[in-house]
Every structure is written in structure tokens, then in C-alpha cells.
Protein backbone atom coordinates (compact mmCIF):
# COMPACT_ATOMS: atom_id res chain seq x y z
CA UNK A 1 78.61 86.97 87.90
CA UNK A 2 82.13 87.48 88.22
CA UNK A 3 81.73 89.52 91.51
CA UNK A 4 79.64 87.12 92.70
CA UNK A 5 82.09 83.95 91.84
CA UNK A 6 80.04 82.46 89.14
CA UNK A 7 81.70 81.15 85.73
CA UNK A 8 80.63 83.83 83.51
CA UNK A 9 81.09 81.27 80.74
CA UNK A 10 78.23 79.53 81.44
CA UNK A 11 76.76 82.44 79.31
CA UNK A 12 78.51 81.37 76.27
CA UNK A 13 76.84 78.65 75.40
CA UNK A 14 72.94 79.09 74.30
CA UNK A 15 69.88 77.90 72.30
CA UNK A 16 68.36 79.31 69.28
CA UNK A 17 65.61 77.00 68.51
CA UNK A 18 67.23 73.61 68.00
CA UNK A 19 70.73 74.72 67.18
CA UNK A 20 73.14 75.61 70.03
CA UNK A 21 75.55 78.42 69.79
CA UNK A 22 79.02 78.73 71.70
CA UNK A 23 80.59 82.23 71.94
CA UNK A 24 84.16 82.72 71.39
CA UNK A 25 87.17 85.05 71.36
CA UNK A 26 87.82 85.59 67.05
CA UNK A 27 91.62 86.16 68.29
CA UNK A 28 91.86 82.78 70.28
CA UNK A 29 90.54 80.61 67.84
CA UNK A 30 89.69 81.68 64.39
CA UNK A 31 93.47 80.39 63.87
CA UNK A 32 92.17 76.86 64.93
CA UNK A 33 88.96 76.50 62.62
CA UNK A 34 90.82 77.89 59.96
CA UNK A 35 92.93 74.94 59.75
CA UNK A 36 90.43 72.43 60.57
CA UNK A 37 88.73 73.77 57.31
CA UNK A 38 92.29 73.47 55.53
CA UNK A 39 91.91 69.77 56.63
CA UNK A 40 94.32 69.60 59.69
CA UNK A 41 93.38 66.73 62.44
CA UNK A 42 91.14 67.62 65.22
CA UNK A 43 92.09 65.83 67.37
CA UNK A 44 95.97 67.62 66.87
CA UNK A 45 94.09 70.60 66.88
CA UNK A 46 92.47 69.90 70.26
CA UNK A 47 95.60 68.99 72.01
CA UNK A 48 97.49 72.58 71.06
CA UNK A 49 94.57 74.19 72.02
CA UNK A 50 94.64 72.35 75.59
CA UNK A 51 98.68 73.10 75.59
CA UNK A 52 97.94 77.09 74.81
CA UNK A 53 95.26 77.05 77.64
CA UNK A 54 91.78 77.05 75.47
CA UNK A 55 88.70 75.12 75.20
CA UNK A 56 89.58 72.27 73.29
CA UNK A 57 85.69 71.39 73.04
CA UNK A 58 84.92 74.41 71.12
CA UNK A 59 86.28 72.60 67.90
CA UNK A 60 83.85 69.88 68.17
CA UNK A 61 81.16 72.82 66.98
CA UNK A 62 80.38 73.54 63.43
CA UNK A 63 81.31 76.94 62.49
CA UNK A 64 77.90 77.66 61.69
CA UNK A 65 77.16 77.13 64.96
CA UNK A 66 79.91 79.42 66.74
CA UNK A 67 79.45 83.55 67.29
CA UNK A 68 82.55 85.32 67.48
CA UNK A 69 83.17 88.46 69.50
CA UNK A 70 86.06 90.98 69.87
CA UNK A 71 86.43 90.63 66.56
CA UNK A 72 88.80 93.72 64.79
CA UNK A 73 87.90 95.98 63.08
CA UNK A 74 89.50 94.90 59.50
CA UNK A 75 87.65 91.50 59.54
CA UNK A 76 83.88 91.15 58.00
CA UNK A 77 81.56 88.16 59.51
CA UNK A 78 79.56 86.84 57.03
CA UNK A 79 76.15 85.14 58.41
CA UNK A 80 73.27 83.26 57.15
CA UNK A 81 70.39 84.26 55.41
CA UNK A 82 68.71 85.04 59.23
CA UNK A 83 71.51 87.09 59.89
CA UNK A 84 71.61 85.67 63.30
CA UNK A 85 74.90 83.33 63.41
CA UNK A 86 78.14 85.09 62.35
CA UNK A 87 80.18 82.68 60.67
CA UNK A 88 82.89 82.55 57.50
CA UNK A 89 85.53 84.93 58.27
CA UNK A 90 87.49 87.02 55.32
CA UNK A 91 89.46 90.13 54.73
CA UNK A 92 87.65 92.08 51.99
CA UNK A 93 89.63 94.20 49.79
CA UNK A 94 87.01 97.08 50.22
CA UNK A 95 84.06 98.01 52.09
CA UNK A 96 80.46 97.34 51.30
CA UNK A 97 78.01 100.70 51.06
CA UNK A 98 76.47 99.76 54.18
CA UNK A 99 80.01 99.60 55.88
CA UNK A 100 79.49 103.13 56.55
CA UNK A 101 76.64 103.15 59.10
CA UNK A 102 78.13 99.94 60.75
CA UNK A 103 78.11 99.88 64.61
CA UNK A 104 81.02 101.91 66.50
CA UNK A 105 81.31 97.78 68.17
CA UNK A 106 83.04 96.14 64.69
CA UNK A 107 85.47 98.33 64.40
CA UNK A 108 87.54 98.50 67.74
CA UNK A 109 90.31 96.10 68.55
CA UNK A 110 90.38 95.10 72.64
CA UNK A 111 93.06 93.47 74.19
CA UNK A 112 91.20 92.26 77.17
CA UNK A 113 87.67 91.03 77.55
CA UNK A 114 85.32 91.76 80.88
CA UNK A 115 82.32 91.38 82.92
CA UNK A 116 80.43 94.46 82.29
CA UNK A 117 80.92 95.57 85.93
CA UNK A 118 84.31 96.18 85.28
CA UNK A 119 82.97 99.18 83.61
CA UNK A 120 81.90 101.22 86.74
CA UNK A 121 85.49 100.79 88.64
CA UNK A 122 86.77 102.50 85.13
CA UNK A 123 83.84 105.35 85.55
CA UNK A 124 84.83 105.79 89.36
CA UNK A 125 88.38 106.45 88.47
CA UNK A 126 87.57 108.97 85.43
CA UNK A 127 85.16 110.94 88.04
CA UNK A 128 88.33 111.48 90.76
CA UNK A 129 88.17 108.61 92.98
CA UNK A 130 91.73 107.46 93.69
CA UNK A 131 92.67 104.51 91.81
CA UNK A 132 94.31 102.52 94.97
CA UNK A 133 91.00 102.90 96.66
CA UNK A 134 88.79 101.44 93.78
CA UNK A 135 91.16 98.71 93.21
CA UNK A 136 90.92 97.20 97.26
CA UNK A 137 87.26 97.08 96.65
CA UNK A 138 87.89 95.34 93.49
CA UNK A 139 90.21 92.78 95.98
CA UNK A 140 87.20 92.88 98.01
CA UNK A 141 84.83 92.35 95.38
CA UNK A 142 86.91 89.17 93.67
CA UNK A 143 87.83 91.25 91.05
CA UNK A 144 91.16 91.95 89.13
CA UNK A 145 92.16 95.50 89.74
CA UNK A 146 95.22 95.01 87.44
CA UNK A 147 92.39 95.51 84.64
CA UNK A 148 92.37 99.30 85.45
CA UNK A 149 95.61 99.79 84.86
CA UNK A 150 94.62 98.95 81.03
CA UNK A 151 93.27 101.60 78.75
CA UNK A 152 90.01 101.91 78.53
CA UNK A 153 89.60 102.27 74.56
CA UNK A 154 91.29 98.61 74.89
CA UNK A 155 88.89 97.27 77.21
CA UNK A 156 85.72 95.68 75.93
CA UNK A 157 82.88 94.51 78.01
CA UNK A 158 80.62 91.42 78.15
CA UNK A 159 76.94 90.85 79.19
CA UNK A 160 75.76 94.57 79.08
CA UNK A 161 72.41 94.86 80.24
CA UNK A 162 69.84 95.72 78.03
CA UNK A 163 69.33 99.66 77.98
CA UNK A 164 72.84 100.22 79.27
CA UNK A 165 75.42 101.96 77.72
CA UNK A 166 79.35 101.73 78.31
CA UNK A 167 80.66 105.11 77.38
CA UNK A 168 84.48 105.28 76.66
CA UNK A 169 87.02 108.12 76.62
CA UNK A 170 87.56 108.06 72.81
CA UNK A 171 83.52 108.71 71.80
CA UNK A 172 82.62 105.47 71.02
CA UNK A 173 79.77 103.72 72.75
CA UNK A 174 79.44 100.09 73.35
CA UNK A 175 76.97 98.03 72.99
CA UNK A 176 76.31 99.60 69.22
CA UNK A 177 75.75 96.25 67.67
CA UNK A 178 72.32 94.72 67.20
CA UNK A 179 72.19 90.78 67.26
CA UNK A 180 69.59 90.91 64.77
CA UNK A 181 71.74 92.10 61.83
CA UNK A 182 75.19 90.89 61.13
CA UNK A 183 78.23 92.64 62.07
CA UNK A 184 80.26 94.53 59.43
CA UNK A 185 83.16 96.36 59.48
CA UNK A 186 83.26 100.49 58.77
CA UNK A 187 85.79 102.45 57.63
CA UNK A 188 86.60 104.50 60.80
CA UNK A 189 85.82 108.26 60.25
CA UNK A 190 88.43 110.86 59.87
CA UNK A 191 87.54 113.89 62.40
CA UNK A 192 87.38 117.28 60.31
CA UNK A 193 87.73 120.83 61.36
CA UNK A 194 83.72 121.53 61.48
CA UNK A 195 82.95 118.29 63.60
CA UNK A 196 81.01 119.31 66.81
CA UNK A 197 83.72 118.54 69.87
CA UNK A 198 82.65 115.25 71.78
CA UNK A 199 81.07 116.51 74.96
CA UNK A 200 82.61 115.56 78.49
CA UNK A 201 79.63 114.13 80.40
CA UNK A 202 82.57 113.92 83.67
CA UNK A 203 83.58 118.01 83.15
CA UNK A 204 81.04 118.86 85.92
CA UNK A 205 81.87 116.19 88.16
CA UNK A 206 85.85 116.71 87.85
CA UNK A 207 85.35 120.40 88.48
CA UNK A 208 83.29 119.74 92.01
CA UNK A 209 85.80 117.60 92.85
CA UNK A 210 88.71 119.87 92.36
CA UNK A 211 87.14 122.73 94.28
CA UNK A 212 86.02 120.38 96.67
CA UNK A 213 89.85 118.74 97.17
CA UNK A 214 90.78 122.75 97.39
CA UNK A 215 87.93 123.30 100.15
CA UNK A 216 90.10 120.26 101.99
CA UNK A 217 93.16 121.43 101.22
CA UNK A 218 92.68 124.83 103.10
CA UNK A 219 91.06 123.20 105.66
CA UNK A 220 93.68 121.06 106.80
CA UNK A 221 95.89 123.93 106.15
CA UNK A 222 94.05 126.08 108.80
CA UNK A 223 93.83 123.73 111.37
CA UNK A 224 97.16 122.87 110.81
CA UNK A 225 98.12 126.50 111.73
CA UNK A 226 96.35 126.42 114.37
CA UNK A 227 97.79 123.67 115.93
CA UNK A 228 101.11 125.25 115.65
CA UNK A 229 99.83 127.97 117.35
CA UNK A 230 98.43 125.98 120.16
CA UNK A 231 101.55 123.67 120.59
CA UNK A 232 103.40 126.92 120.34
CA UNK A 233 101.06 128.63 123.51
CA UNK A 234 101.55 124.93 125.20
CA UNK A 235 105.26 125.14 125.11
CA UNK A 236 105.55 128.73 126.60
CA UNK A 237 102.92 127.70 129.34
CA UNK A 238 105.15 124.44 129.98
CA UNK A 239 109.14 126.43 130.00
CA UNK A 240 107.01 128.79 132.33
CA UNK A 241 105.77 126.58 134.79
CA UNK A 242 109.14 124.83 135.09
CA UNK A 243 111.05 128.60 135.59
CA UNK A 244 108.57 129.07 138.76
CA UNK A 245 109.15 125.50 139.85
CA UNK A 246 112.64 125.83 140.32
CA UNK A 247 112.57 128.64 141.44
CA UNK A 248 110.54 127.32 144.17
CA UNK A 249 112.65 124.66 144.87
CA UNK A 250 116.03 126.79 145.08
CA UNK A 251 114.03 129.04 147.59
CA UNK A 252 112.68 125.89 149.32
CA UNK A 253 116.15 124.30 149.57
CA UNK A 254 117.58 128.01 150.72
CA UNK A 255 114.91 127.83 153.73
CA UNK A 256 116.17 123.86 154.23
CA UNK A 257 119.79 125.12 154.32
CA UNK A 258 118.88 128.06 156.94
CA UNK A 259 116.94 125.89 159.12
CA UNK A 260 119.49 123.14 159.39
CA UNK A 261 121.91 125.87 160.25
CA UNK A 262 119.98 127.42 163.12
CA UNK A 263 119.53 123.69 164.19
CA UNK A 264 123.17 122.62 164.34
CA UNK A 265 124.11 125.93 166.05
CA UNK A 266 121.12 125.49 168.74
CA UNK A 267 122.74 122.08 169.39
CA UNK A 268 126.22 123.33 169.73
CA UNK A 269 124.91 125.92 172.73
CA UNK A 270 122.91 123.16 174.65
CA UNK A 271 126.07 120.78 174.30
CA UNK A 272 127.73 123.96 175.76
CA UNK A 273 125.30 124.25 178.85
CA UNK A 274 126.40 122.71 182.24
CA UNK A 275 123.31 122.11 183.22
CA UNK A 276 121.58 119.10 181.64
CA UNK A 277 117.80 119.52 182.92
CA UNK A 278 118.21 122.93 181.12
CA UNK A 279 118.96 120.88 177.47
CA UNK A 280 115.98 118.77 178.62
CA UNK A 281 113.41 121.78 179.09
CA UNK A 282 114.32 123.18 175.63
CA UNK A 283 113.50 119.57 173.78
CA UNK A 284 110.22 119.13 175.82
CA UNK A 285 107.38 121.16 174.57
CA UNK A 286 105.45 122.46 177.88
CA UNK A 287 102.43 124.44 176.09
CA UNK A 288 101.83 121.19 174.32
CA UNK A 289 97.82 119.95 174.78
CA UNK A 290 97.33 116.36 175.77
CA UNK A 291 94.52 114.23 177.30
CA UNK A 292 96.86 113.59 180.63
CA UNK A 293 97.30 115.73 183.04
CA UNK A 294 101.29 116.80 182.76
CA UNK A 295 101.20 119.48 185.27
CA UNK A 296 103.19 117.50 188.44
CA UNK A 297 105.80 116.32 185.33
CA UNK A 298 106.29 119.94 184.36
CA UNK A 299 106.43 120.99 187.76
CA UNK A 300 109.04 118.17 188.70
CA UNK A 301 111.37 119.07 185.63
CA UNK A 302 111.41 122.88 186.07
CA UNK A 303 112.21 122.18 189.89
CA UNK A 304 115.13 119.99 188.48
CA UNK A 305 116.19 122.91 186.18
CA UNK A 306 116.60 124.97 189.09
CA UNK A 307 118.41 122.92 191.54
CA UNK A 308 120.95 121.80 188.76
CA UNK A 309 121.42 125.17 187.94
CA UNK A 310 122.21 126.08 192.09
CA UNK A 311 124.80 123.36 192.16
């Protein structure tokens, strides 16, 4: 519901037969029907309840009528004879016999209450996703991703579907606690030297991903290498190329240098000559192919060569 945007509190209020129940945090507001069973105002009551941020309404229900959840472990509910509505709360200065079968659920303390889906973002972490990643889909999702930055012993979840389990890292198992027996509280068990280890369902999973991150890891390695390698071909290919070009150019500009030379001196020895028709045959270009017929012009400057030349 909460990924979807829906008030997930819609759930706590519900029907049994004729009597409606309202689910509540024990840590919230046992303080608050405490003392309106020591005989404090309600209406007081209702008013520091609004101040602290809480559902002032919630008062206006008989305690009969109100289940309690993430209630610690210390703390023993007390219900009615059809065990169904979890009421009177009291410290009891030891344990009933049947305290020691109680559910794993009555005797952890969470700090933080959650939607049940909550539960796979913590499983995605423990089997090697990266923790920034999960938490933008949470974003995405309308979640909080600060939740995963809780333990998850201190986590508990709400509205687990029926036949699910949520497994956490200490053992324990949640839910554990049937609604058709009240809830008591159980000494929690000292671990001995002969108890079997608990079993790490993710041990298979964590080792595929670590030989798969190696896998990766020389991967990239190798084509890194062989980048290098490639940029290093690249930048002998490229220091080459530019070695031939200028040496191309210096021989181009040599062959300029030479040419412009022969030009300047040609230039000097026609300036030199006495006769100008002479200067004239040199720049004209007789063997040259056209579409006109140039023979009388060629004939009429070579005659003009030779009489300049017997004045």
C-alpha cells in the first residue's frame, strides 16, 4: 500500500463480529491509557497526544477494544477469555511455564515500524546489491530509503502476507505470532556451545557474487590493458606520420626555394638581352595546342626575333 500511495492505516482499524478493533503502537500510547485509567481527563489527554503528533481518536476506544503491536519483549498482554483482543498491560515479576515456547515476535524490541515490502529492499542489500542503487528505486517507488540505513534486528514489519516469512540476520523469524492465542513474553534463550550454528540461506548467493564481481574485475582489467596498448600503437603511428610530413614539407619548400631561384636568375638574363622579341619568344609557349590556328602569329614573332636581333 505504501508503494502504491495508499494510507496503510486504513488497515488498523477492523471488525470482529460487532466490536471494532484499532491497532496501535504499545510505545506511543500505552503511556496515554494508562493515565486515562489513573483518572486523568480525556479530553487533556487528547490534546498532548495531538501536540506529540498521534491519533488523538484512539483514546475514545475502550482498551478492550485496542490490539497493541511492537510491543517489548519484557511486557505480557493479557486478553480475554477468546484470547483474541490483547488488552491490560503489566510487568510480571516472572515468567509463566508457557513463556518458554512463546513466539520469537513478543520478545524483540523495534524502533521503527514498516510496510512489509520494506523487507525485500533489506534482502536485496544482504544478497550484494549496492545499497545506493536499492535506495533510488525506493525514491522511485515512494519509499523511504533512510529505513535501510536502520538495522535490521530493529526493524519490524506490518501486513505480512499469509505464508510469508521475514527472515532476519539475528535467527529470528517474523511473523511467529498466531492471532488466535495471546501474546506472551519468553525468556530469550542463552546460545550454548552444542547449539547447531544458524544456517546462512545468502552464503551461496554472496559467494556467486564475489566471483562474479572478480570475473568483472579482470575483465575490465584486460581491456583496460589493452587499450593502453592500442593508444600506445596509435601514438607511435601518429609521431610517425607527422616525422614523414615534415619531412615532406622541408623537401617541398627546398624544391620551392630552388625553383624561385632558377626563376629570378632566368629573369635577370632576359632583362640582360638587347633584344626584346627574344624575352617575348621565351614567355610564349610555341608547342602549346589550341583550337586556333597560331601558325602566321608564330611565324610573325620569330621573324621579329630575327630582325631585332640584325639591328
Amino acid at each position: 500500500m505504501i508503494a502504491e500511495n495508499l494510507d496503510e492505516h486504513v488497515l488498523d482499524i477492523y471488525d470482529i463480529e460487532d466490536i471494532h478493533i484499532r491497532r496501535v503502537d504499545y510505545l506511543q500510547y500505552i503511556d496515554y491509557f494508562r493515565r486515562k485509567e489513573n483518572g486523568e481527563n480525556t479530553d487533556d489527554l487528547q490534546i498532548e497526544m495531538e501536540k506529540a503528533g498521534l491519533d488523538s481518536s484512539v483514546l475514545v476506544y475502550d482498551v478492550d477494544n485496542i490490539e497493541f503491536y511492537n510491543i517489548p519483549y519484557d511486557v505480557v498482554i493479557h486478553g480475554d477469555s477468546s484470547a483474541m483482543l490483547p488488552v491490560a498491560i503489566s510487568t510480571p515479576t516472572s515468567a509463566p511455564a508457557v513463556a518458554a515456547s512463546a513466539p520469537a515476535t513478543c520478545q524483540h524490541h523495534y524502533v521503527k515500524m514498516v510496510d512489509y515490502a520494506y523487507s525485500k529492499k533489506f534482502k536485496a542489500v544482504s544478497m550484494g546489491q549496492p545499497i545506493e542503487q536499492v535506495k533510488m528505486r525506493m525514491e522511485m517507488e515512494g519509499m523511504d530509503p533512510s529505513v535501510l540505513d536502520l538495522d535490521m534486528n530493529t526493524v519490524g514489519f506490518l501486513n505480512i502476507p499469509e505464508g510469508e516469512l521475514v527472515k532476519y540476520p539475528d535467527g529470528h523469524t517474523e511473523p511467529c505470532c498466531s492471532s488466535s492465542a495471546p501474546a506472551v513474553a519468553a525468556p530469550v534463550p542463552v546460545p550454548t556451545a552444542s547449539a547447531a550454528p544458524v544456517e546462512d540461506e545468502f552464503k551461496f548467493t554472496r559467494e556467486w557474487n564475489q566471483k562474479f564481481r572478480e570475473r568483472c574485475e579482470a575483465k575490465d582489467k584486460e581491456a583496460l590493458d589493452k587499450k593502453k596498448e592500442v593508444m600506445k600503437e596509435a601514438q607511435e603511428e601518429l609521431e610517425k606520420w607527422r616525422e614523414e610530413r615534415a619531412k615532406k614539407l622541408e623537401a617541398k619548400a627546398e624544391m620551392n626555394r630552388q625553383e624561385e631561384e632558377k626563376l629570378i636568375e632566368g629573369n635577370k638574363e632576359d632583362m640582360a638581352c638587347a633584344n626584346p622579341w627574344e624575352r617575348v619568344n621565351k614567355l610564349v609557349d610555341m608547342n602549346a595546342e589550341t583550337s586556333h590556328d597560331m601558325a602566321r602569329m608564330k611565324q610573325v614573332m620569330i621573324r621579329m626575333k630575327g630582325d631585332a636581333a640584325k639591328m
